[in-house]
N, C-alpha and C. Protein backbone atom coordinates (compact mmCIF):
# COMPACT_ATOMS: atom_id res chain seq x y z
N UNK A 1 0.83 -1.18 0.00
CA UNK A 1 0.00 0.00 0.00
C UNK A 1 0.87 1.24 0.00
N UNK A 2 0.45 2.24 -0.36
CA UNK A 2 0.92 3.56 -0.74
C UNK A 2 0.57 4.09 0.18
N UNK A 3 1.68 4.87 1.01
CA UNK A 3 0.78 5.86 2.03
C UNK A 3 0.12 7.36 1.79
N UNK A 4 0.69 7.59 0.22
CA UNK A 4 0.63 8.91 -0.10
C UNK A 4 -0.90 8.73 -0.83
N UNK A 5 -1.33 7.59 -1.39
CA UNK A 5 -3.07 7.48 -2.20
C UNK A 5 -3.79 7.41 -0.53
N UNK A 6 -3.27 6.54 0.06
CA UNK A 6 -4.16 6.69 1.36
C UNK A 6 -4.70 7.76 2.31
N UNK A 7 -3.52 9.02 1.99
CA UNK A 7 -3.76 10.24 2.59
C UNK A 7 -4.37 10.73 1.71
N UNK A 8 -4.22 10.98 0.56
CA UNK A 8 -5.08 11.63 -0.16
C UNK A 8 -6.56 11.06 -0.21
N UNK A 9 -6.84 10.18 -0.18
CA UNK A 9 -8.04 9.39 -0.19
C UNK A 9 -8.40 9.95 1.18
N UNK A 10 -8.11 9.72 2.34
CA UNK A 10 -8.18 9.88 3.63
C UNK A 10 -8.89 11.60 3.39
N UNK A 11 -7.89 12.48 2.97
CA UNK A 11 -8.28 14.13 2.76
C UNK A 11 -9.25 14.00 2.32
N UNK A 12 -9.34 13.62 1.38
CA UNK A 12 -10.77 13.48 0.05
C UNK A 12 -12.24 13.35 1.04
N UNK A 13 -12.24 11.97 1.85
CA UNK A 13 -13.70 11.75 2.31
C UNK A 13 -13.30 13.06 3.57
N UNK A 14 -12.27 13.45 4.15
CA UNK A 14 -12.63 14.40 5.15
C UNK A 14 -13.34 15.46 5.09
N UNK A 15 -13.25 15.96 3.99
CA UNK A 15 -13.54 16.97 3.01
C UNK A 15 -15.05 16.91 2.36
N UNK A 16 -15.59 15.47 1.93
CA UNK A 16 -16.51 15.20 1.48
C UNK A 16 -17.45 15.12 2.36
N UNK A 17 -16.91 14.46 3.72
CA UNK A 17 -17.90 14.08 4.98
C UNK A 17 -18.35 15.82 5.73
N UNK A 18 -17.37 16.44 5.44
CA UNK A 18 -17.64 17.68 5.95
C UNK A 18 -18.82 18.62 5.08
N UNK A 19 -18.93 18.55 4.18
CA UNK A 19 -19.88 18.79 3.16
C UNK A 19 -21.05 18.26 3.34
N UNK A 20 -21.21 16.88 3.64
CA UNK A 20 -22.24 16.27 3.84
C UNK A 20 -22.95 16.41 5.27
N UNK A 21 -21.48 16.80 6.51
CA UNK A 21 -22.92 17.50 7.53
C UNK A 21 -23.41 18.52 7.75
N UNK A 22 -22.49 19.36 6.74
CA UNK A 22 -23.29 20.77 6.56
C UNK A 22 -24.20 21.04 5.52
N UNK A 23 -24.86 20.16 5.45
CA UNK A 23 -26.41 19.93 4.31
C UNK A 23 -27.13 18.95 5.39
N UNK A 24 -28.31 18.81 4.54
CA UNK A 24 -29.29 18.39 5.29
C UNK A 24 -29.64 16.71 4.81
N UNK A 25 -29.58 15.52 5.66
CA UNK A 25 -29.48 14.51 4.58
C UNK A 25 -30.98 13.96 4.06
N UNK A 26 -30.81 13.66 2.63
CA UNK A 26 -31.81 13.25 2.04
C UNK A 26 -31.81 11.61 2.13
N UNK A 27 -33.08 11.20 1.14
CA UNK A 27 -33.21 9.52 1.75
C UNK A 27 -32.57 8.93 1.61
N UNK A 28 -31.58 8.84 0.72
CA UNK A 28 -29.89 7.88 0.89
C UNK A 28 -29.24 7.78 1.96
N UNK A 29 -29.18 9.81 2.57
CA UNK A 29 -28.46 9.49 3.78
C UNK A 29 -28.88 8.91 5.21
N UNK A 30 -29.92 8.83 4.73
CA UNK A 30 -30.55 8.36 6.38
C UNK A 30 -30.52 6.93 5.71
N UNK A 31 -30.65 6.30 4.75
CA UNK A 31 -30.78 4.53 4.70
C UNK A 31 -29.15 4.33 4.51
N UNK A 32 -28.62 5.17 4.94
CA UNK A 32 -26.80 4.64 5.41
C UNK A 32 -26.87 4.73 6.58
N UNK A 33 -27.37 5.93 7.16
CA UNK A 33 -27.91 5.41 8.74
C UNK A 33 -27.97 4.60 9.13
N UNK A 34 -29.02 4.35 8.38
CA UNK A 34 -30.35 3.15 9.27
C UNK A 34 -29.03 1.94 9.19
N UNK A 35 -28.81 1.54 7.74
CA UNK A 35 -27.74 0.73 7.58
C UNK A 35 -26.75 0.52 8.53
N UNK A 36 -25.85 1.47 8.81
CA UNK A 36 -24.93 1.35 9.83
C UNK A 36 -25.03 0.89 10.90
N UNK A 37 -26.54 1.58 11.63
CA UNK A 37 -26.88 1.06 13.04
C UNK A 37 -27.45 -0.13 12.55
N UNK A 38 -27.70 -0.46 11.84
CA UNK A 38 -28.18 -2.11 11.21
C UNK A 38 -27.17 -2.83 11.61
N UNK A 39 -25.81 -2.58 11.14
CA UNK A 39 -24.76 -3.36 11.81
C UNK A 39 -24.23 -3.84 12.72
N UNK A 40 -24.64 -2.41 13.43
CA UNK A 40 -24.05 -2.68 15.08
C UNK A 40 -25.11 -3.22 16.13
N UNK A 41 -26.29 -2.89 15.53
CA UNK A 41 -27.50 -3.76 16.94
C UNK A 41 -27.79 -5.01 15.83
N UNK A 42 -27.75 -5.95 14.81
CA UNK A 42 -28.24 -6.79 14.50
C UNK A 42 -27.23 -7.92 14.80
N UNK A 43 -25.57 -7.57 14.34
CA UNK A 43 -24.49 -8.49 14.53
C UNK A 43 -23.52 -8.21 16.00
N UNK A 44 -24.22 -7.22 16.70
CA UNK A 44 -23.25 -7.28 18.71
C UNK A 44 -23.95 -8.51 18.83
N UNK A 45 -23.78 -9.60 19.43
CA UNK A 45 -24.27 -10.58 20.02
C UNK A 45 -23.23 -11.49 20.48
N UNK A 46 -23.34 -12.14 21.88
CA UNK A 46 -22.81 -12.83 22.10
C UNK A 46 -22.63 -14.57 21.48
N UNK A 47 -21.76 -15.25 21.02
CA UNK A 47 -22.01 -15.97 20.22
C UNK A 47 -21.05 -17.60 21.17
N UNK A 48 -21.04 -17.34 22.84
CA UNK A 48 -20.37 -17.78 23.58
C UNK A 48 -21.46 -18.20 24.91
N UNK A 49 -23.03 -18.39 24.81
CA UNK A 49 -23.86 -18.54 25.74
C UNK A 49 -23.36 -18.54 26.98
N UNK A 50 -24.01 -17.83 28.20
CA UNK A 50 -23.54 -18.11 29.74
C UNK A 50 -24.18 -19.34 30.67
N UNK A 51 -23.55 -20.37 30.52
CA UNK A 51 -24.22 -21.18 31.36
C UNK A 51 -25.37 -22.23 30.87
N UNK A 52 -25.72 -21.97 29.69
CA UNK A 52 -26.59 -22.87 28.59
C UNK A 52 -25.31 -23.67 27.88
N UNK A 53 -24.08 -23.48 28.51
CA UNK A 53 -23.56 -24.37 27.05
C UNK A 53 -24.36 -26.12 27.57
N UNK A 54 -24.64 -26.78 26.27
CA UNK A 54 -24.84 -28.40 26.15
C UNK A 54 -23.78 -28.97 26.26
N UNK A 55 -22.96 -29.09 27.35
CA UNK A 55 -21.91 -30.40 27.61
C UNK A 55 -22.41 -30.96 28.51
N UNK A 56 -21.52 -32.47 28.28
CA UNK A 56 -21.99 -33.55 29.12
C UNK A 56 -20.71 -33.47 30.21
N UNK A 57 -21.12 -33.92 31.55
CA UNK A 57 -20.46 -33.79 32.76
C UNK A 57 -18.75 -34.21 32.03
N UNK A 58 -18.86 -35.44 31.48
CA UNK A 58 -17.68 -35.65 31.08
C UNK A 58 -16.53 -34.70 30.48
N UNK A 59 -17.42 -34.07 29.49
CA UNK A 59 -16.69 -32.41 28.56
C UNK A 59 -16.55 -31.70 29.76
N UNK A 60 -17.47 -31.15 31.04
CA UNK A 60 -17.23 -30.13 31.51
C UNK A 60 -15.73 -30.91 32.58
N UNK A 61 -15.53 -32.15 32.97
CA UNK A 61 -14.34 -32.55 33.52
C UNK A 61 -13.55 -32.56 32.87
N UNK A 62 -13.31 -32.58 31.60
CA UNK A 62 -12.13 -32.94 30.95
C UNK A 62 -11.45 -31.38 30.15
N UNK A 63 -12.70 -30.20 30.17
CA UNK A 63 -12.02 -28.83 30.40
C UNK A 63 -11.55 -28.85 31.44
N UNK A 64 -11.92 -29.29 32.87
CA UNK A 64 -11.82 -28.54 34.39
C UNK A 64 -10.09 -29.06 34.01
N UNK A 65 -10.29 -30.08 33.61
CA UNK A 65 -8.54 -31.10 34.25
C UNK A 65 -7.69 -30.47 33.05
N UNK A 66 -8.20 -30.12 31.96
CA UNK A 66 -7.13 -29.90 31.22
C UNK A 66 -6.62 -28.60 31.59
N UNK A 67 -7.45 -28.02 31.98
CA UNK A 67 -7.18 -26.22 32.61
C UNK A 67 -6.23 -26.38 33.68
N UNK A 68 -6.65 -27.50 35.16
CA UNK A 68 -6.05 -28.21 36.16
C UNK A 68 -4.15 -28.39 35.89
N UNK A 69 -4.22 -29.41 34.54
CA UNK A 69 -2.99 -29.73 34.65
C UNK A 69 -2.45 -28.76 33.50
N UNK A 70 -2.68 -27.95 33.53
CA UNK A 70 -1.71 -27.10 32.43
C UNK A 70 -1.51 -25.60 33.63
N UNK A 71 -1.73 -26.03 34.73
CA UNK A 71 -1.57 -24.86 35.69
C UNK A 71 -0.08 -25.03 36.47
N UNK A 72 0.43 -24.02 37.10
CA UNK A 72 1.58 -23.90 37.82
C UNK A 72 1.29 -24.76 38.95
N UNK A 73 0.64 -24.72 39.31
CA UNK A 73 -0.03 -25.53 40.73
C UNK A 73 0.23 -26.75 40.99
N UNK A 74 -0.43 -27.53 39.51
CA UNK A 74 -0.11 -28.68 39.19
C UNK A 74 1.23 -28.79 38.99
N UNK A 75 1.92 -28.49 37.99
CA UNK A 75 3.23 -28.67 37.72
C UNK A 75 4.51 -28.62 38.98
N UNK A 76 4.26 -27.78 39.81
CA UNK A 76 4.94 -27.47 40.97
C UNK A 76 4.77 -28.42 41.48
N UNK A 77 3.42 -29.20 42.23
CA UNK A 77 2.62 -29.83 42.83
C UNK A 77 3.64 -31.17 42.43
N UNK A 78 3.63 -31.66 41.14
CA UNK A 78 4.16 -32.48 40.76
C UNK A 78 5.20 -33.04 40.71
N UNK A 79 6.17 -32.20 40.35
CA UNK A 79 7.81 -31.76 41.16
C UNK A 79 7.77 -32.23 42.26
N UNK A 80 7.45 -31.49 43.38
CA UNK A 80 7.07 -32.09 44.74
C UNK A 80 7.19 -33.76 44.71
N UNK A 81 6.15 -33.83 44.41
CA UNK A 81 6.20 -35.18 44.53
C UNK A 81 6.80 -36.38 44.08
N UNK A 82 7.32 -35.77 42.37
CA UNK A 82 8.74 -36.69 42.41
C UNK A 82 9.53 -36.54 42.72
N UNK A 83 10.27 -35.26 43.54
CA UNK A 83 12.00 -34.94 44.80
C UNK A 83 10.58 -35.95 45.66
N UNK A 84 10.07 -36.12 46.19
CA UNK A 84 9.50 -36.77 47.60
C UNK A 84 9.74 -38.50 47.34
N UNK A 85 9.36 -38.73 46.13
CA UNK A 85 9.32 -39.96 46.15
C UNK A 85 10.74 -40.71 45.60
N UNK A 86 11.46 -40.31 45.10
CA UNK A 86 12.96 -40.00 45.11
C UNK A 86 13.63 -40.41 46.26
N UNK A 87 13.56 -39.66 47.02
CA UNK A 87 13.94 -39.09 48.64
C UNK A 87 13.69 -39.65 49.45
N UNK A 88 12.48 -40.26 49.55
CA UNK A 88 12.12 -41.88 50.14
C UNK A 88 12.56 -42.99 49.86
N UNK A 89 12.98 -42.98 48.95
CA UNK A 89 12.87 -44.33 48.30
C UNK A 89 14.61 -43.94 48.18
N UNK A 90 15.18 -43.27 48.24
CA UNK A 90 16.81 -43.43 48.12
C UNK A 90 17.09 -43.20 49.42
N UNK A 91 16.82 -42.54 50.21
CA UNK A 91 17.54 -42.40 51.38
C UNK A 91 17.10 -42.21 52.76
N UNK A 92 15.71 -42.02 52.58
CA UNK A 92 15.14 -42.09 54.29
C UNK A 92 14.39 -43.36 54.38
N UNK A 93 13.84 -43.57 53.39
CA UNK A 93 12.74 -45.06 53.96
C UNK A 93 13.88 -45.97 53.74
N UNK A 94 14.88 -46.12 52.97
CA UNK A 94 16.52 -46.80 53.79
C UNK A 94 16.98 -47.41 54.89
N UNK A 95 17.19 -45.83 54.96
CA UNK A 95 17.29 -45.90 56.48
C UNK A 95 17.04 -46.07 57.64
N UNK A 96 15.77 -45.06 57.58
CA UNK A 96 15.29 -45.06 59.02
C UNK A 96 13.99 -46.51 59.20
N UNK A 97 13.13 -46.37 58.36
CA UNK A 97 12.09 -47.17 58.30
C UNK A 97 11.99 -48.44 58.34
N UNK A 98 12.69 -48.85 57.29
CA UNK A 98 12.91 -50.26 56.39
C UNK A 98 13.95 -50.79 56.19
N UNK A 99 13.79 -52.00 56.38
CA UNK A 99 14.97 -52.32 55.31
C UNK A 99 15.38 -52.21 53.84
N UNK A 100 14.47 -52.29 53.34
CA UNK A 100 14.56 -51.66 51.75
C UNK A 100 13.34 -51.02 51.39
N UNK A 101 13.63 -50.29 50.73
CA UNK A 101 12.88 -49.09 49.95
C UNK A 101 11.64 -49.97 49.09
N UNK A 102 10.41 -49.14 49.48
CA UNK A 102 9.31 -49.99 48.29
C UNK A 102 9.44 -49.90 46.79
N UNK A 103 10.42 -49.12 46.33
CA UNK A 103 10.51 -48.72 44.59
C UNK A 103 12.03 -48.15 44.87
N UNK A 104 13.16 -49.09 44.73
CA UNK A 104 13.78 -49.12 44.55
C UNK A 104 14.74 -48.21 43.17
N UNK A 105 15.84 -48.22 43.49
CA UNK A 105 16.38 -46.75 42.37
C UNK A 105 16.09 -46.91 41.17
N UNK A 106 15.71 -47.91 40.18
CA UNK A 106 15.17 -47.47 39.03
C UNK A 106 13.84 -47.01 38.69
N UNK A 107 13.39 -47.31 40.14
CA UNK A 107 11.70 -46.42 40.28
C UNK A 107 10.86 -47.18 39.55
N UNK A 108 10.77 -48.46 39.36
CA UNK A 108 9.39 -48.78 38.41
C UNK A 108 8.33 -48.36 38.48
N UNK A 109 8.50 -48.76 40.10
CA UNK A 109 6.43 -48.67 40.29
C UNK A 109 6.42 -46.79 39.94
N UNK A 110 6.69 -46.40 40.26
CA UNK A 110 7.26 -44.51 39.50
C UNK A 110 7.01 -44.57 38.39
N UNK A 111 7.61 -45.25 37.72
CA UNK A 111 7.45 -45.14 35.98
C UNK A 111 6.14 -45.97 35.40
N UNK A 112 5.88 -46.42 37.08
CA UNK A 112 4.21 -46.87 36.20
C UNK A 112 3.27 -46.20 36.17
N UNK A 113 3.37 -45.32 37.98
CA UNK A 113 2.19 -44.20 37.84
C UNK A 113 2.30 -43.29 37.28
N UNK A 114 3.83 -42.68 36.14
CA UNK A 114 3.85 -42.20 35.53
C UNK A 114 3.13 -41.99 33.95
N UNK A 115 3.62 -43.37 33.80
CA UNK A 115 3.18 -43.97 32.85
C UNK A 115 1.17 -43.77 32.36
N UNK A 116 0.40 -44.26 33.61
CA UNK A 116 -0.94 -44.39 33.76
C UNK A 116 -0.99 -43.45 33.60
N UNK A 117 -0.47 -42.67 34.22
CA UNK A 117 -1.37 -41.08 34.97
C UNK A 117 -1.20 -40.35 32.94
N UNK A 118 0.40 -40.55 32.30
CA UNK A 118 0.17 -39.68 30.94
C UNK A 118 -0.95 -40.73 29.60
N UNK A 119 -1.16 -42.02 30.16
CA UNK A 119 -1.88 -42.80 29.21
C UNK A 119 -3.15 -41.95 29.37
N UNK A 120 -3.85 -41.95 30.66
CA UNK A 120 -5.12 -41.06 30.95
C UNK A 120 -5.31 -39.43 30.56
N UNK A 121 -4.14 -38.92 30.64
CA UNK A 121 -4.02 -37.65 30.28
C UNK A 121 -4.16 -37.34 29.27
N UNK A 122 -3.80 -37.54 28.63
CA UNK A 122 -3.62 -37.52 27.04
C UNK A 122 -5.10 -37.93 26.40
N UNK A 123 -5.94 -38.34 26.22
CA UNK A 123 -7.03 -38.39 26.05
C UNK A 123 -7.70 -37.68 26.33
N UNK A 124 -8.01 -37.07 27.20
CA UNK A 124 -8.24 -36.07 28.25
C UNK A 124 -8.05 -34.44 27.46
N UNK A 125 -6.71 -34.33 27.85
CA UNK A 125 -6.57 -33.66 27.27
C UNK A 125 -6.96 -32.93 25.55
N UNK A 126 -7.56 -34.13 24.71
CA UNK A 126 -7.53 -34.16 23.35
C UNK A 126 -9.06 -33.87 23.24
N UNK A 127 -9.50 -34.66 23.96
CA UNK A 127 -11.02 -34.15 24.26
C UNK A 127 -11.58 -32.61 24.13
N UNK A 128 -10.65 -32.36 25.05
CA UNK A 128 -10.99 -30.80 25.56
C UNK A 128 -10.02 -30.00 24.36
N UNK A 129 -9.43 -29.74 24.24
CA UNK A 129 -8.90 -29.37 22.73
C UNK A 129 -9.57 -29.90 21.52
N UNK A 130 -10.06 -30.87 21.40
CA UNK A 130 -11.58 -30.97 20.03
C UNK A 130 -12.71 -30.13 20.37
N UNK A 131 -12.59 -29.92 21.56
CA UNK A 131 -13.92 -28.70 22.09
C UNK A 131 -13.36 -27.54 21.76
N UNK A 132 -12.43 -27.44 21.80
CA UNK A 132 -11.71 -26.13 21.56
C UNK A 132 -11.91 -25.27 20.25
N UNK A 133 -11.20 -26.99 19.56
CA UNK A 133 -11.15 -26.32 18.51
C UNK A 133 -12.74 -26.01 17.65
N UNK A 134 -13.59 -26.63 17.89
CA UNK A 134 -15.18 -26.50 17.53
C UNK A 134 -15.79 -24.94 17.89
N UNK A 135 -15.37 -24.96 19.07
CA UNK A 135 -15.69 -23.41 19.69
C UNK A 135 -15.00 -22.26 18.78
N UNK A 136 -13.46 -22.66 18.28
CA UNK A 136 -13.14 -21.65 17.48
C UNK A 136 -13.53 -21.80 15.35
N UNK A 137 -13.61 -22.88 15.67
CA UNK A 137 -14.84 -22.65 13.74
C UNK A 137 -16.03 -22.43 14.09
N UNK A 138 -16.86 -22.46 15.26
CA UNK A 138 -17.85 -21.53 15.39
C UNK A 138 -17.96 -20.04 15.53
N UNK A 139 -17.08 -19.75 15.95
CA UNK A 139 -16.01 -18.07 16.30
C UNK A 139 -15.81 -18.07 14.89
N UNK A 140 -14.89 -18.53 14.03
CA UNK A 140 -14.48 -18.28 12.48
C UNK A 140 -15.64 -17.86 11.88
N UNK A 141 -16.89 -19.02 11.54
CA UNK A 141 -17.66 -18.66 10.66
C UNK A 141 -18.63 -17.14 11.17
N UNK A 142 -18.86 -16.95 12.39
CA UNK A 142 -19.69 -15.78 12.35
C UNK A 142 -18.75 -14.56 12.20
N UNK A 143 -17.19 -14.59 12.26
CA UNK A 143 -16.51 -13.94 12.20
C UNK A 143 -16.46 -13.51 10.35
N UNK A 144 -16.98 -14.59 9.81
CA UNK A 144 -16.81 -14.69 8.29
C UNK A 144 -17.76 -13.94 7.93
N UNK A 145 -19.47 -14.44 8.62
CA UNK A 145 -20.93 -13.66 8.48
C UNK A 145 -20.74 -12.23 8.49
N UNK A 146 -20.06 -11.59 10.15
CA UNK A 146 -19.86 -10.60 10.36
C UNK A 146 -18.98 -9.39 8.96
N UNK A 147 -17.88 -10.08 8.70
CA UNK A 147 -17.06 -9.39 7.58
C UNK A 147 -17.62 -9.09 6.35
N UNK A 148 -18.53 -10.87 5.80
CA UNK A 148 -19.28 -10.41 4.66
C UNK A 148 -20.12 -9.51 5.01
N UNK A 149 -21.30 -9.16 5.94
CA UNK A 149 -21.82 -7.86 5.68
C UNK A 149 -21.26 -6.85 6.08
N UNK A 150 -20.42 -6.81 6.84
CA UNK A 150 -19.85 -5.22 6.74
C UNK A 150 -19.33 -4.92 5.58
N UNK A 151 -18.51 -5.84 4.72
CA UNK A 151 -18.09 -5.66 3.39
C UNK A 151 -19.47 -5.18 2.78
N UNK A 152 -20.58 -5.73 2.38
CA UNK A 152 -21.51 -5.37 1.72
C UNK A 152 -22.10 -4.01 2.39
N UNK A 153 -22.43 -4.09 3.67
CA UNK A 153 -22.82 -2.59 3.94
C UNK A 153 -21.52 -1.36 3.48
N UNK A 154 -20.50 -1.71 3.59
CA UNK A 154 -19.28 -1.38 3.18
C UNK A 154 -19.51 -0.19 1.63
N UNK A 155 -19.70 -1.44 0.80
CA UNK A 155 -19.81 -0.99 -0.69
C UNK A 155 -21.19 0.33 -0.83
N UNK A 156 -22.22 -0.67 0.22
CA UNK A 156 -23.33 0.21 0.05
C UNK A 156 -23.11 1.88 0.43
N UNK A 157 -22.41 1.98 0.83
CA UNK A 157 -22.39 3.07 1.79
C UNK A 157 -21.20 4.07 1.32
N UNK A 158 -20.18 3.43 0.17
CA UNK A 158 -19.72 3.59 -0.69
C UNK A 158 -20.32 4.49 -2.01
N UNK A 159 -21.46 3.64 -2.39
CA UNK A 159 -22.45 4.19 -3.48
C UNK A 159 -23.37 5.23 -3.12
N UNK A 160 -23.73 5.04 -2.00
CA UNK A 160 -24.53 6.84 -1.09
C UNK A 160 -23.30 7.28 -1.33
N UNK A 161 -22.61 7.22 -0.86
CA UNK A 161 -21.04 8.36 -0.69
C UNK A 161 -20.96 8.88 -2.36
N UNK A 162 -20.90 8.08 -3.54
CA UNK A 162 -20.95 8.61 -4.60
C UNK A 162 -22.16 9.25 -5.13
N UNK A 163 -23.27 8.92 -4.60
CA UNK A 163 -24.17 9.71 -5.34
C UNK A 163 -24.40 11.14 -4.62
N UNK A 164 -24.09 10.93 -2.81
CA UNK A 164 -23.76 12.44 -2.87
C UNK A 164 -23.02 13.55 -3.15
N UNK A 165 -21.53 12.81 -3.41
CA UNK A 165 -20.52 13.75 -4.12
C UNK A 165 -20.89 14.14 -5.64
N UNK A 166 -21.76 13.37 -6.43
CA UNK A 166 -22.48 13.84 -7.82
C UNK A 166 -23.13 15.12 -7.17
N UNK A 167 -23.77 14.91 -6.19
CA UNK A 167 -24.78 16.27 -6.11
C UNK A 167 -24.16 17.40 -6.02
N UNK A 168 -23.12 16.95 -5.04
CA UNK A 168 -22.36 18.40 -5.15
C UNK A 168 -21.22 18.70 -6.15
N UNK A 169 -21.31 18.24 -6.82
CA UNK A 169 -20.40 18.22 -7.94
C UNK A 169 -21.29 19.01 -8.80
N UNK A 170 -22.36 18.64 -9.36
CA UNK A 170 -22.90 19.53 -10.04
C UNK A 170 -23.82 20.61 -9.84
């Protein structure tokens, strides 16, 4: 884009719009009106319901957990608990407790509830990201609705704009 057609274009309707509110508008200009506010009270709408959404308990758990484990809380939380189980199992339940440690240093039973806990997750997680992504091609297409008519009120409002600069042109 050119910034120098854009200013001039830019001058042009400043110039033209100024003309047009110092006259009185005839029926074009009020059905660009009407038009305009057509735009803004027919397409404001929320397109994200409060509290009507249709999920099943399952969808609304498998947002809660995916929100859950993608939090600091969790992740910290988690940490924790593998230095803890580490730490037991190498050097205090050793010692003081036992004679040997219940999960010994290569950690199986560790790498099993590891194991479970990302087999479950992961599903889980995919769930709630197919919701996701549904929620956002429902967002796309009214986003698409929305553009095509402003484009069309767009043009319209375009063609009032030319037939009033004819008037004052001649």
């Amino acid at each position: 884009m050119k910034k120098r057609g854009f200013s001039k274009t830019s001058k042009y309707l400043q110039k033209l719009s100024k003309k047009i509110v110092n006259t009185h508008l005839d029926e074009g200009g009020k059905k660009v009106g009407k038009a305009t506010e057509e735009i803004f009270t027919t397409l404001s709408r929320n397109i994200n319901p409060k509290k009507k959404n249709r999920t099943t308990i399952g969808q609304s758990t498998a947002d809660w957990l995916t929100r859950w484990a993608g939090s600091w809380i969790f992740i910290i939380g988690f940490l924790i608990f593998l230095v803890l189980w580490m730490i037991l199992n190498t050097y205090y339940w050793a010692n003081y407790l036992a004679e040997e440690p219940f999960d010994p240093f290569p950690f199986i039973l560790l790498n099993l509830v590891l194991s479970c806990l990302a087999a479950i997750q992961a599903p889980i997680i995919l769930m709630s990201q197919n919701r996701s992504t549904h929620r956002d091609r429902i967002r796309a297409e009214y986003d698409y609705k929305v553009n095509r008519r402003a484009e069309k009120e767009i043009r319209e409002i375009k063609k009032q704009l030319d037939r009033i600069e004819k008037r004052f042109i001649k």
